[in-house]
C-alpha atoms as a PDB file:
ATOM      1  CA  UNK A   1     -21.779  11.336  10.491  1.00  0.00           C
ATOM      2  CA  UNK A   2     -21.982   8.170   8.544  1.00  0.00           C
ATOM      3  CA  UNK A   3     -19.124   5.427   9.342  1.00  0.00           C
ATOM      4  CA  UNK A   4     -17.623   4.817   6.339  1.00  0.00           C
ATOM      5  CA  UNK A   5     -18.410   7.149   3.809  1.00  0.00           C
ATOM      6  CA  UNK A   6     -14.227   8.161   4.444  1.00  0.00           C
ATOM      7  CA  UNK A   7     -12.965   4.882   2.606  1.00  0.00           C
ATOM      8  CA  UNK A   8     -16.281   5.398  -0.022  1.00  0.00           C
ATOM      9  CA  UNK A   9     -15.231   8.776  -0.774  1.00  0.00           C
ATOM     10  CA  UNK A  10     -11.288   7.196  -1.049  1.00  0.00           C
ATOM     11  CA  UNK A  11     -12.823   4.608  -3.348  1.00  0.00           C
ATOM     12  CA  UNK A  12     -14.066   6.991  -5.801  1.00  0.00           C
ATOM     13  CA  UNK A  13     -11.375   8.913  -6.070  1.00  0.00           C
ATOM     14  CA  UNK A  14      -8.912   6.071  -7.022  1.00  0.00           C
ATOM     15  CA  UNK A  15     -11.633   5.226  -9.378  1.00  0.00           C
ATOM     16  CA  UNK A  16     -12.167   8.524 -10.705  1.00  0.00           C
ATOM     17  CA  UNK A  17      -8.433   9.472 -11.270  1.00  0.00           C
ATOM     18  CA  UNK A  18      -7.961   6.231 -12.797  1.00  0.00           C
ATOM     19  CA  UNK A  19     -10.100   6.866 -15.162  1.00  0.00           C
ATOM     20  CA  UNK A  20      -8.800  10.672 -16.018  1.00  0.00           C
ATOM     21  CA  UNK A  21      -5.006   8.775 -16.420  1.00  0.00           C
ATOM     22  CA  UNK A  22      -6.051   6.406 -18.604  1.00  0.00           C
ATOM     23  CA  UNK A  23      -7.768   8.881 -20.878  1.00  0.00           C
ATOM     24  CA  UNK A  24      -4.320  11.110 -20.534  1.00  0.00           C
ATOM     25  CA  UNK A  25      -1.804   7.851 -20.973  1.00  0.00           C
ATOM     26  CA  UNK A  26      -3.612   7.488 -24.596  1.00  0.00           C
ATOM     27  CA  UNK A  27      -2.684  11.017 -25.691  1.00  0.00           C
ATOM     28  CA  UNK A  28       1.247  10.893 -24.143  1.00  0.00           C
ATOM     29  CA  UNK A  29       4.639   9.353 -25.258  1.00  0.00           C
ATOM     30  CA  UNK A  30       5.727   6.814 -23.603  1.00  0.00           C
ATOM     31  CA  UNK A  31       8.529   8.509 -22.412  1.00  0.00           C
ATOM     32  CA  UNK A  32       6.476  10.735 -20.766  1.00  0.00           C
ATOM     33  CA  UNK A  33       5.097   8.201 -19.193  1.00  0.00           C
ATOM     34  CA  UNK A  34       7.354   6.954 -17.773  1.00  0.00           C
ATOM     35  CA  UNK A  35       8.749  10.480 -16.225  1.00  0.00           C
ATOM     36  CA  UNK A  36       5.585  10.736 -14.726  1.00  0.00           C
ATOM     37  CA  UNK A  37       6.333   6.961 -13.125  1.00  0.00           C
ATOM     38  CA  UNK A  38       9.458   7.749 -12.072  1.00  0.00           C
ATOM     39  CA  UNK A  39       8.218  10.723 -10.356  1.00  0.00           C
ATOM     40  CA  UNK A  40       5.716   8.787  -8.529  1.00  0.00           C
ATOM     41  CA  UNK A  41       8.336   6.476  -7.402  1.00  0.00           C
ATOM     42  CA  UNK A  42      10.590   9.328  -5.637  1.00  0.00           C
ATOM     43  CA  UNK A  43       7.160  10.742  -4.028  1.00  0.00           C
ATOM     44  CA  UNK A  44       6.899   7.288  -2.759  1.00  0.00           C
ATOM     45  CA  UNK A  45       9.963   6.945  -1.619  1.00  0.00           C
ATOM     46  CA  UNK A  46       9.986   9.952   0.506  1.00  0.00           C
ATOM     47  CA  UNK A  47       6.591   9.597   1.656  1.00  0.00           C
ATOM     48  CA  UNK A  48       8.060   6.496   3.112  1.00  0.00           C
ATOM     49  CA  UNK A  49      11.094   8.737   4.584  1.00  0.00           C
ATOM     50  CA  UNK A  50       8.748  10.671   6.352  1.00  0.00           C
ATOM     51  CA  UNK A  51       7.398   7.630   7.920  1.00  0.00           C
ATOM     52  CA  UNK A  52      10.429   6.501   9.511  1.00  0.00           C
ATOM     53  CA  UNK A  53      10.500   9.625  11.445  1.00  0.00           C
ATOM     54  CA  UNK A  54       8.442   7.751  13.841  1.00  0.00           C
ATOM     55  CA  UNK A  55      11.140   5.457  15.068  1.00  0.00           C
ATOM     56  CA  UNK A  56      12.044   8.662  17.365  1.00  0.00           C
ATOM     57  CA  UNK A  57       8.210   8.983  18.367  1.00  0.00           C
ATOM     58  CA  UNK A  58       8.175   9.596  22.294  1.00  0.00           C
ATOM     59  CA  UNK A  59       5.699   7.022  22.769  1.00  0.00           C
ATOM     60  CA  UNK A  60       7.512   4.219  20.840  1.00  0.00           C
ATOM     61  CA  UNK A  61      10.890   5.176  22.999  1.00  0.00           C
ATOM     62  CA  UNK A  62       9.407   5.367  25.237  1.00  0.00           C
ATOM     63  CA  UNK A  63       7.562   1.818  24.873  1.00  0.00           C
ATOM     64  CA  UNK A  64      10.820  -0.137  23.902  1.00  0.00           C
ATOM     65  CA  UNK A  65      13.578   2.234  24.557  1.00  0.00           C
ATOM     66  CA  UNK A  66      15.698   3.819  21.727  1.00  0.00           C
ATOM     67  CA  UNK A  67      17.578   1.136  20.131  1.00  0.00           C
ATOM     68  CA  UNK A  68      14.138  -1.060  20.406  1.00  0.00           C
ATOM     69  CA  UNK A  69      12.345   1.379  18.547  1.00  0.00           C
ATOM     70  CA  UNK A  70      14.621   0.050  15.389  1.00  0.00           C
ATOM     71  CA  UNK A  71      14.665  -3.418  16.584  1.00  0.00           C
ATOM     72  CA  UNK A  72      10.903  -3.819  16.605  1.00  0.00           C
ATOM     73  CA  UNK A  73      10.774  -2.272  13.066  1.00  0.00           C
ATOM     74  CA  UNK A  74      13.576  -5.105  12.119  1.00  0.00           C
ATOM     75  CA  UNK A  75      12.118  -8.087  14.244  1.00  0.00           C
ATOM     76  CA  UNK A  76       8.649  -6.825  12.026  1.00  0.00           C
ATOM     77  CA  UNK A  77       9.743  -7.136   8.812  1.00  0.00           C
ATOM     78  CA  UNK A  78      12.034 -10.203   9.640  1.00  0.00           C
ATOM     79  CA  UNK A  79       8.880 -12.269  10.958  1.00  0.00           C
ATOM     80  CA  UNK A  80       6.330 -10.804   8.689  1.00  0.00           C
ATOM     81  CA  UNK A  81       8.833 -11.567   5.705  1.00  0.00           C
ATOM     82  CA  UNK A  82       9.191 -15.312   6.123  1.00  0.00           C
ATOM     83  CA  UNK A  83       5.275 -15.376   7.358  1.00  0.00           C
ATOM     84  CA  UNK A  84       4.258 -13.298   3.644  1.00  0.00           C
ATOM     85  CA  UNK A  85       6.925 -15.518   1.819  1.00  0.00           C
ATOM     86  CA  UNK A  86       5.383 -19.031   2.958  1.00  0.00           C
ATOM     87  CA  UNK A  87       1.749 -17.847   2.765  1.00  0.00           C
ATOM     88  CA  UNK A  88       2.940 -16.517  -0.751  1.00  0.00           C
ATOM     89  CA  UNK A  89       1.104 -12.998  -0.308  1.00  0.00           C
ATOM     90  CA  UNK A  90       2.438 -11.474  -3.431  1.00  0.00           C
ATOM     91  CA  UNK A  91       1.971 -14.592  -5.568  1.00  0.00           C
ATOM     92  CA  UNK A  92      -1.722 -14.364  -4.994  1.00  0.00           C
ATOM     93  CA  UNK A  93      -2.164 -10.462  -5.135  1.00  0.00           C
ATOM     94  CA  UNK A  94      -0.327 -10.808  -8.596  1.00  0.00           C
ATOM     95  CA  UNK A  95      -3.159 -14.197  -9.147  1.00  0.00           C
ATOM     96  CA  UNK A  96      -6.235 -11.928  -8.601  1.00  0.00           C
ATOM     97  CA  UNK A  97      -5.009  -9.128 -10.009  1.00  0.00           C
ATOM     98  CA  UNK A  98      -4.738 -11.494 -13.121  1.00  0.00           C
ATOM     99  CA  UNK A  99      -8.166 -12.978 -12.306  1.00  0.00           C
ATOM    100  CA  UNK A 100      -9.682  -8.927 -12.375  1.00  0.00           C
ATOM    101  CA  UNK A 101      -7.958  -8.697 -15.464  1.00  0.00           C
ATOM    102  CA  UNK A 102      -9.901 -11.971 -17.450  1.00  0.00           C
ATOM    103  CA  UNK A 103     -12.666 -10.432 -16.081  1.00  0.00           C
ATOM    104  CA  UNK A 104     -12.842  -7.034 -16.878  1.00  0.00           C
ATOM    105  CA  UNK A 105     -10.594  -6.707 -19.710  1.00  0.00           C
ATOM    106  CA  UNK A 106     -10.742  -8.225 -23.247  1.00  0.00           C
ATOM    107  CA  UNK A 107      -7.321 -10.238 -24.121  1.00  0.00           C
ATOM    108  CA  UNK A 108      -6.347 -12.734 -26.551  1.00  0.00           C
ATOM    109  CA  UNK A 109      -6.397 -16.353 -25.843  1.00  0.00           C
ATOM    110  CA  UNK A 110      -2.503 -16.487 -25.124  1.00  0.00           C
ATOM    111  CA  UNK A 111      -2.665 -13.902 -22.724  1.00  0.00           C
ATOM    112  CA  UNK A 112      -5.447 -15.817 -21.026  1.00  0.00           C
ATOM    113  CA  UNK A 113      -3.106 -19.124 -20.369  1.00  0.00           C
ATOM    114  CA  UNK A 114      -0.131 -16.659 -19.510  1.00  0.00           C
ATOM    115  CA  UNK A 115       1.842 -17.548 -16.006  1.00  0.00           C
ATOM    116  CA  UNK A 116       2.397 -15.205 -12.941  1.00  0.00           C
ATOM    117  CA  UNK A 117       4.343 -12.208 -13.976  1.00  0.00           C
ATOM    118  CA  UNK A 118       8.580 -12.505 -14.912  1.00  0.00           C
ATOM    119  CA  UNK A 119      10.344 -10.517 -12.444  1.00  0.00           C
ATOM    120  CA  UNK A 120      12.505  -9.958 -14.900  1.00  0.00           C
ATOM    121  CA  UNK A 121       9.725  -8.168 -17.396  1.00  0.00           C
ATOM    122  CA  UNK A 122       8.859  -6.225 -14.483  1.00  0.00           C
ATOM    123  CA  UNK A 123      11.996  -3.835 -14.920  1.00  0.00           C
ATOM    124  CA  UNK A 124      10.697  -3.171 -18.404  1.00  0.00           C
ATOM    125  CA  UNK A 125       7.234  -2.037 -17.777  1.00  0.00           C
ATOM    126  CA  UNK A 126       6.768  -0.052 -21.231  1.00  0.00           C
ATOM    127  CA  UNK A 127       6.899  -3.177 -23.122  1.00  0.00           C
ATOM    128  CA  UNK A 128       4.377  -5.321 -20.757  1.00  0.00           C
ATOM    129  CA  UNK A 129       1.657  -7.198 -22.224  1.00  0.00           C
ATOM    130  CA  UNK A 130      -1.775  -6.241 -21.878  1.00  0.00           C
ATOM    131  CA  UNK A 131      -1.981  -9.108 -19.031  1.00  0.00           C
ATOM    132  CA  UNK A 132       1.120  -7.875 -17.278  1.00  0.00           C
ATOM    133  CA  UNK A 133       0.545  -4.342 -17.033  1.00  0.00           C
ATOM    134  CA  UNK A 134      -2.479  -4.521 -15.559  1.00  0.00           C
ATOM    135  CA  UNK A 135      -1.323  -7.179 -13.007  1.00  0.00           C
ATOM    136  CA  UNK A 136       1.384  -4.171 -12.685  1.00  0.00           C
ATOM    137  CA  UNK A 137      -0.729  -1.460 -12.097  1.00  0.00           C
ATOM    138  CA  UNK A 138      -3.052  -3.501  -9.459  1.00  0.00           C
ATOM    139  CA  UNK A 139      -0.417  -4.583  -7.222  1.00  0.00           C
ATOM    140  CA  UNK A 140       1.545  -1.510  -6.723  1.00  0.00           C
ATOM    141  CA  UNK A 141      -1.045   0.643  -6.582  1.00  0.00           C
ATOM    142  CA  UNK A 142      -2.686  -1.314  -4.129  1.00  0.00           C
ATOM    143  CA  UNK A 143       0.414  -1.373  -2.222  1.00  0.00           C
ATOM    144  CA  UNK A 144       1.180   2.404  -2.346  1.00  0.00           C
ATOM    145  CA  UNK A 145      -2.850   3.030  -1.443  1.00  0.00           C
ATOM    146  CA  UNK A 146      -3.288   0.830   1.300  1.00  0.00           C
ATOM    147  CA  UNK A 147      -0.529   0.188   3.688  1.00  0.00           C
ATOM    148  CA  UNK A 148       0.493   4.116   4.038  1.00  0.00           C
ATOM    149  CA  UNK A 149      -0.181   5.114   7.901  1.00  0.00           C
ATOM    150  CA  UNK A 150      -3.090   7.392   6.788  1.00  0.00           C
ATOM    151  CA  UNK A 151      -5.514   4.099   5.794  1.00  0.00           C
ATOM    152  CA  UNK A 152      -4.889   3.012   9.344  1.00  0.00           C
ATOM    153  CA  UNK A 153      -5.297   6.075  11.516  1.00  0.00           C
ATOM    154  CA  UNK A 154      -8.143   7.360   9.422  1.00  0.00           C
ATOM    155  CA  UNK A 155     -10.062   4.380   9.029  1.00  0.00           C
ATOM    156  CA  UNK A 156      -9.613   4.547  13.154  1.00  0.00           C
ATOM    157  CA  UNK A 157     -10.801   7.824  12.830  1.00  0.00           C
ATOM    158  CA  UNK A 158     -13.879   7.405  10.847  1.00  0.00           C
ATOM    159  CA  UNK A 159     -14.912   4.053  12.949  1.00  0.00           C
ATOM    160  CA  UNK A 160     -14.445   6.128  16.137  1.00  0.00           C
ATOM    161  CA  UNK A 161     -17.012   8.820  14.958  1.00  0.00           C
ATOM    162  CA  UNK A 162     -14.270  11.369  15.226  1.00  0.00           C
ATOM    163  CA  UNK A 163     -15.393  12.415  11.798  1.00  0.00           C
ATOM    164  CA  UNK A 164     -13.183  11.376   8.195  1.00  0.00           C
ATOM    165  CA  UNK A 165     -10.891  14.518   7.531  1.00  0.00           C
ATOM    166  CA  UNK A 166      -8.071  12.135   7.028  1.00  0.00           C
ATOM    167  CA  UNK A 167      -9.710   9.758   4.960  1.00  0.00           C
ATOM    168  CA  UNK A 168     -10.367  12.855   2.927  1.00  0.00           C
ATOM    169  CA  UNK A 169      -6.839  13.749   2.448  1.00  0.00           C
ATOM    170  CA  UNK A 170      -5.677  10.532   2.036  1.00  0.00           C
ATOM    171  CA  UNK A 171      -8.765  10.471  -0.578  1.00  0.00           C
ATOM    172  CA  UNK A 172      -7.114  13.885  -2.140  1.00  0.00           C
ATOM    173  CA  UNK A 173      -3.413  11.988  -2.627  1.00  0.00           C
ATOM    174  CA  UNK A 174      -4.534   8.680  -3.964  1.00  0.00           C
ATOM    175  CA  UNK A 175      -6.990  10.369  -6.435  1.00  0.00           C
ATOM    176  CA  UNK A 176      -3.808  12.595  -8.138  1.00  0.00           C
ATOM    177  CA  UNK A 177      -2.094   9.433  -7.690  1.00  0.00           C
ATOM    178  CA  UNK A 178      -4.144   6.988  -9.531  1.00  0.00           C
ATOM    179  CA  UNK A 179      -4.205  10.022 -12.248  1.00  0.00           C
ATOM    180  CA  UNK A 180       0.236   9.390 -12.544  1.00  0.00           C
ATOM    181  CA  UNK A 181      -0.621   5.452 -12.258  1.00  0.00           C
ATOM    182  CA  UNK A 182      -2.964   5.128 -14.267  1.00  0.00           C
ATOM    183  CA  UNK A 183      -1.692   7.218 -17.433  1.00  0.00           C
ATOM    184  CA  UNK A 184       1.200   4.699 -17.770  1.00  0.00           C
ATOM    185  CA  UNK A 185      -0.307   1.222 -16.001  1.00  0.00           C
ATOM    186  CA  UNK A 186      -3.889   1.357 -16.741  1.00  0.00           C
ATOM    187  CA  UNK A 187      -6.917  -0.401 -15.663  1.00  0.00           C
ATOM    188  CA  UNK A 188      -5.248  -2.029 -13.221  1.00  0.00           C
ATOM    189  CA  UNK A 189      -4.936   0.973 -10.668  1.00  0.00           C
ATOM    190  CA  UNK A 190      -8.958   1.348 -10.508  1.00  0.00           C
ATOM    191  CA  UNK A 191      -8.916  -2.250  -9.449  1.00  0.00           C
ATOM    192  CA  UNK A 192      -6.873  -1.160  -6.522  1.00  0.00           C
ATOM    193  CA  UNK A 193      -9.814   0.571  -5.349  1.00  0.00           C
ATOM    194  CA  UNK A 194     -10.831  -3.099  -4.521  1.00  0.00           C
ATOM    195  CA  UNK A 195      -8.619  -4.187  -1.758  1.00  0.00           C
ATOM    196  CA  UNK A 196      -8.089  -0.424  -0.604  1.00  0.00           C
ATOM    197  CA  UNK A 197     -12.185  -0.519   0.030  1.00  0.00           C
ATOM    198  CA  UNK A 198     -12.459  -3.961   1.593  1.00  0.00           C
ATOM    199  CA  UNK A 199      -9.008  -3.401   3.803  1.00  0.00           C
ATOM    200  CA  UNK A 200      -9.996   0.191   5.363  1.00  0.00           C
ATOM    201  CA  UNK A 201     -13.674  -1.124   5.362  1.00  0.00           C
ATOM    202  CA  UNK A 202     -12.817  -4.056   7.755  1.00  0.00           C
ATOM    203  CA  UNK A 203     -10.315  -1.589   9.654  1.00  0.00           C
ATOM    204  CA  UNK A 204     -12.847   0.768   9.917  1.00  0.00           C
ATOM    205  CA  UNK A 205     -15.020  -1.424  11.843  1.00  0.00           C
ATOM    206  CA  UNK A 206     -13.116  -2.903  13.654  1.00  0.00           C
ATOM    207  CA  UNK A 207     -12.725   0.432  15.215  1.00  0.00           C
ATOM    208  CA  UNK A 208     -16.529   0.764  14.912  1.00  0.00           C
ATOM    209  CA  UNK A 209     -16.539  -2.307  17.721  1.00  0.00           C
ATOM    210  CA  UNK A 210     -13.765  -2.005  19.702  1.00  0.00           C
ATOM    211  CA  UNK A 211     -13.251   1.478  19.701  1.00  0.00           C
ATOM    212  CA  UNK A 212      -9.370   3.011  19.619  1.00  0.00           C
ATOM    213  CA  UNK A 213      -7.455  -0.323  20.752  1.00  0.00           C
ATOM    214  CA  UNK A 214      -3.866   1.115  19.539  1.00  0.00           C
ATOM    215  CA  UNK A 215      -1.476   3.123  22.023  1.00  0.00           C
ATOM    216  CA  UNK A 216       0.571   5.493  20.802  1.00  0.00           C
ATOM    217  CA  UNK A 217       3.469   3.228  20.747  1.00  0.00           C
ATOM    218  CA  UNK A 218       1.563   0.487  18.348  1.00  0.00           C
ATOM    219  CA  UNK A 219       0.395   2.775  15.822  1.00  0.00           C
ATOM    220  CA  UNK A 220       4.116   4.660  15.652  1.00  0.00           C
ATOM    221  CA  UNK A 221       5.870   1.087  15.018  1.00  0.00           C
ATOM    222  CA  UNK A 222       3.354   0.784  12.271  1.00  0.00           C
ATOM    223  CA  UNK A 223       4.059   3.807  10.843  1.00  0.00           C
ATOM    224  CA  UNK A 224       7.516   2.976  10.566  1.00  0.00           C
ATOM    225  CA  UNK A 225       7.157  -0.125   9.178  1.00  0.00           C
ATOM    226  CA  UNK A 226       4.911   0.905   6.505  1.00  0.00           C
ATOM    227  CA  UNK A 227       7.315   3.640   5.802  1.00  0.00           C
ATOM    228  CA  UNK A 228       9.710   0.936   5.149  1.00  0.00           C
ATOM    229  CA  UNK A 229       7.574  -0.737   3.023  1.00  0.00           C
ATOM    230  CA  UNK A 230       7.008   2.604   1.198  1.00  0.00           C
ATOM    231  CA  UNK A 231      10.455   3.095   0.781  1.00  0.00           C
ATOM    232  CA  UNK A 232      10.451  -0.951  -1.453  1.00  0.00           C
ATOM    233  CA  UNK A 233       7.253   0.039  -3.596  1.00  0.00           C
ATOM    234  CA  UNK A 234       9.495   3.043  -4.758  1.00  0.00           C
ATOM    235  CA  UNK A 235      12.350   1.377  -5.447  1.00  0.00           C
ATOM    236  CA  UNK A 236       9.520  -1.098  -7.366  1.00  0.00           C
ATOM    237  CA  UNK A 237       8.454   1.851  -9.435  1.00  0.00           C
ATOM    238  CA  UNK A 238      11.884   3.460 -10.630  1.00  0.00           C
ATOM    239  CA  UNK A 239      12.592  -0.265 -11.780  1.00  0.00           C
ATOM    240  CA  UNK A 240      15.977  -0.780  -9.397  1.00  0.00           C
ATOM    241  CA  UNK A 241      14.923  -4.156  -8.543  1.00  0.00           C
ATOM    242  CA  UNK A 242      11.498  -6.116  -8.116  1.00  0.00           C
ATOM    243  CA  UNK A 243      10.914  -6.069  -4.394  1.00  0.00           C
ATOM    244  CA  UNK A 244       8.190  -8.500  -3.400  1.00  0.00           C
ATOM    245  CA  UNK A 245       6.805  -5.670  -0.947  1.00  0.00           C
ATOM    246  CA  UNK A 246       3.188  -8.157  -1.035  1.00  0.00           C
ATOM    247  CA  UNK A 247       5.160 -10.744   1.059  1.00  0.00           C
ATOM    248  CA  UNK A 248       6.086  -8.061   3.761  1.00  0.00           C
ATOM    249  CA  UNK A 249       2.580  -6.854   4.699  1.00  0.00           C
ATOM    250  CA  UNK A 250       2.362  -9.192   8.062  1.00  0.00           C
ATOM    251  CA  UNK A 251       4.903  -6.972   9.136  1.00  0.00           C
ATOM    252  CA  UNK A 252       2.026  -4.192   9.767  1.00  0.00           C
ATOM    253  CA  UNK A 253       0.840  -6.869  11.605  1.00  0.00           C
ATOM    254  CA  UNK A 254       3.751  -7.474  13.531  1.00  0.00           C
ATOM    255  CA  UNK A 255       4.973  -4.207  14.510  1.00  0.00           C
ATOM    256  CA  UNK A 256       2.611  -2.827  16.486  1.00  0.00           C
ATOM    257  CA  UNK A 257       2.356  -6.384  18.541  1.00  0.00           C
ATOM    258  CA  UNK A 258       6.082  -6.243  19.236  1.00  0.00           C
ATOM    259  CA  UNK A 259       6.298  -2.958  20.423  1.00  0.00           C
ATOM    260  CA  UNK A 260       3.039  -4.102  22.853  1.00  0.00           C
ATOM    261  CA  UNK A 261       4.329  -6.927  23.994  1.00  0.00           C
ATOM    262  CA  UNK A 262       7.650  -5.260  24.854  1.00  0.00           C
ATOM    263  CA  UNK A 263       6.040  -2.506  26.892  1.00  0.00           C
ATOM    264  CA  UNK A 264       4.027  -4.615  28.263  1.00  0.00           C
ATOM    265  CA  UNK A 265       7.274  -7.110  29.234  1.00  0.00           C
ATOM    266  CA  UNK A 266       9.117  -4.055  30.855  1.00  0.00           C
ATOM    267  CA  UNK A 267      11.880  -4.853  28.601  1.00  0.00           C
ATOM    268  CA  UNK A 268      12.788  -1.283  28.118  1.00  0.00           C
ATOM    269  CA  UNK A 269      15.265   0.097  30.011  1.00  0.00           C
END
């Protein structure tokens, strides 16, 4: 079995279905585009319910007890918020997805000297520039691809030679879902495919080296946690307000070192 060829095959498919939506988003009216948005947001949003089911995992209750469980997944966000915020995470996805854009994309010479994207303009996305809706489509679909629980336990999977069957789901999902993204944001969703390839690439062997480093209690605080952060790219998509979900990713970060270092303490009762 050949490490990697999980997130390769998961690459593809973001590419490929990109490509099929943005064929599709040519031939539909807009407001059928933006039905099929809004539908992608409530997946989102309970893929993201699901996720929190993990806050009643045995091993994380175990681990930090059951109030902790929801502590750690507060403490996470908390932390990873003010760390994303100063490092100005979002900013600088928004930046490069802006950078792919010049690159790969024709635009006119105002779009080119355009700013970061209006938060504002965000909550109208059928009447985004060229510039901004590609921007659009990179970040949250980069989001929604990458932080869900199945890039981290299957990239684990695939570096641990336990073979890539959830890579290849998680390949499956992203592939119809670059197909929804794509017919109403564009370009900007096979971009995604960018950081989705270099994030489960480097997770992937990491796992590769160390082998499986995360107890069951780590990987369920995760879980949560992204499920949280699920739960803001939704609410991104059915335009209720611009959460900067970018500035929260330390919080995967976080999360499974709290709920270590808590078990570890003997905090939990």
């Amino acid at each position: 079995m050949i490490v990697g060829l999980g997130t390769l095959l998961n690459v593809t498919t973001i590419v490929v279905g990109a490509a099929i939506g943005v064929l599709i988003g040519h031939r539909l009216q807009e407001r059928t585009t933006r039905v099929v948005t809004d539908a992608l947001g409530l997946i989102v949003i309970v893929l993201g319910g699901l996720n929190l089911v993990s806050l009643s995992d045995p091993a994380l209750v175990g681990a930090v007890g059951a109030g902790g469980a929801f502590l750690v997944v507060i403490g996470a966000l908390l932390i990873g918020s003010i760390i994303g915020s100063l490092a100005g995470i979002e900013s600088r996805l928004e930046g490069f997805g802006g950078w792919l854009q010049s690159r790969f994309t024709r635009k006119s010479a105002s779009a080119a000297s355009a700013g970061p994207i209006d938060p504002a303009i965000v909550d109208a996305p059928l009447v985004l520039s060229p510039r901004e809706r590609f921007i659009t489509g990179f970040v949250d679909a980069s989001l929604v691809f990458a932080i869900g629980p199945l890039a981290i336990l299957g990239a684990f999977q695939d570096g641990t030679g336990q073979g890539f069957d959830q890579l290849a789901l998680k390949a499956t999902l992203d592939g119809f879902a670059s197909i929804a993204f794509a017919a109403s944001l564009g370009w900007g969703v096979a971009a995604s495919a960018l950081p989705v390839g270099i994030w489960q690439g480097l997770l992937t062997a990491l796992a590769f080296l160390l082998g499986s480093v995360m107890s069951g209690a780590a990987i369920a605080a995760l879980t949560a946690t992204g499920g949280v952060l699920l739960l803001g790219v939704g609410v991104r998509l059915l335009n209720l307000r611009h959460i900067a979900v970018g500035d929260m990713l330390p919080a995967l970060v976080i999360a499974p070192l709290l709920a270590v270092g808590i078990q570890s303490l003997g905090i939990a009762g």
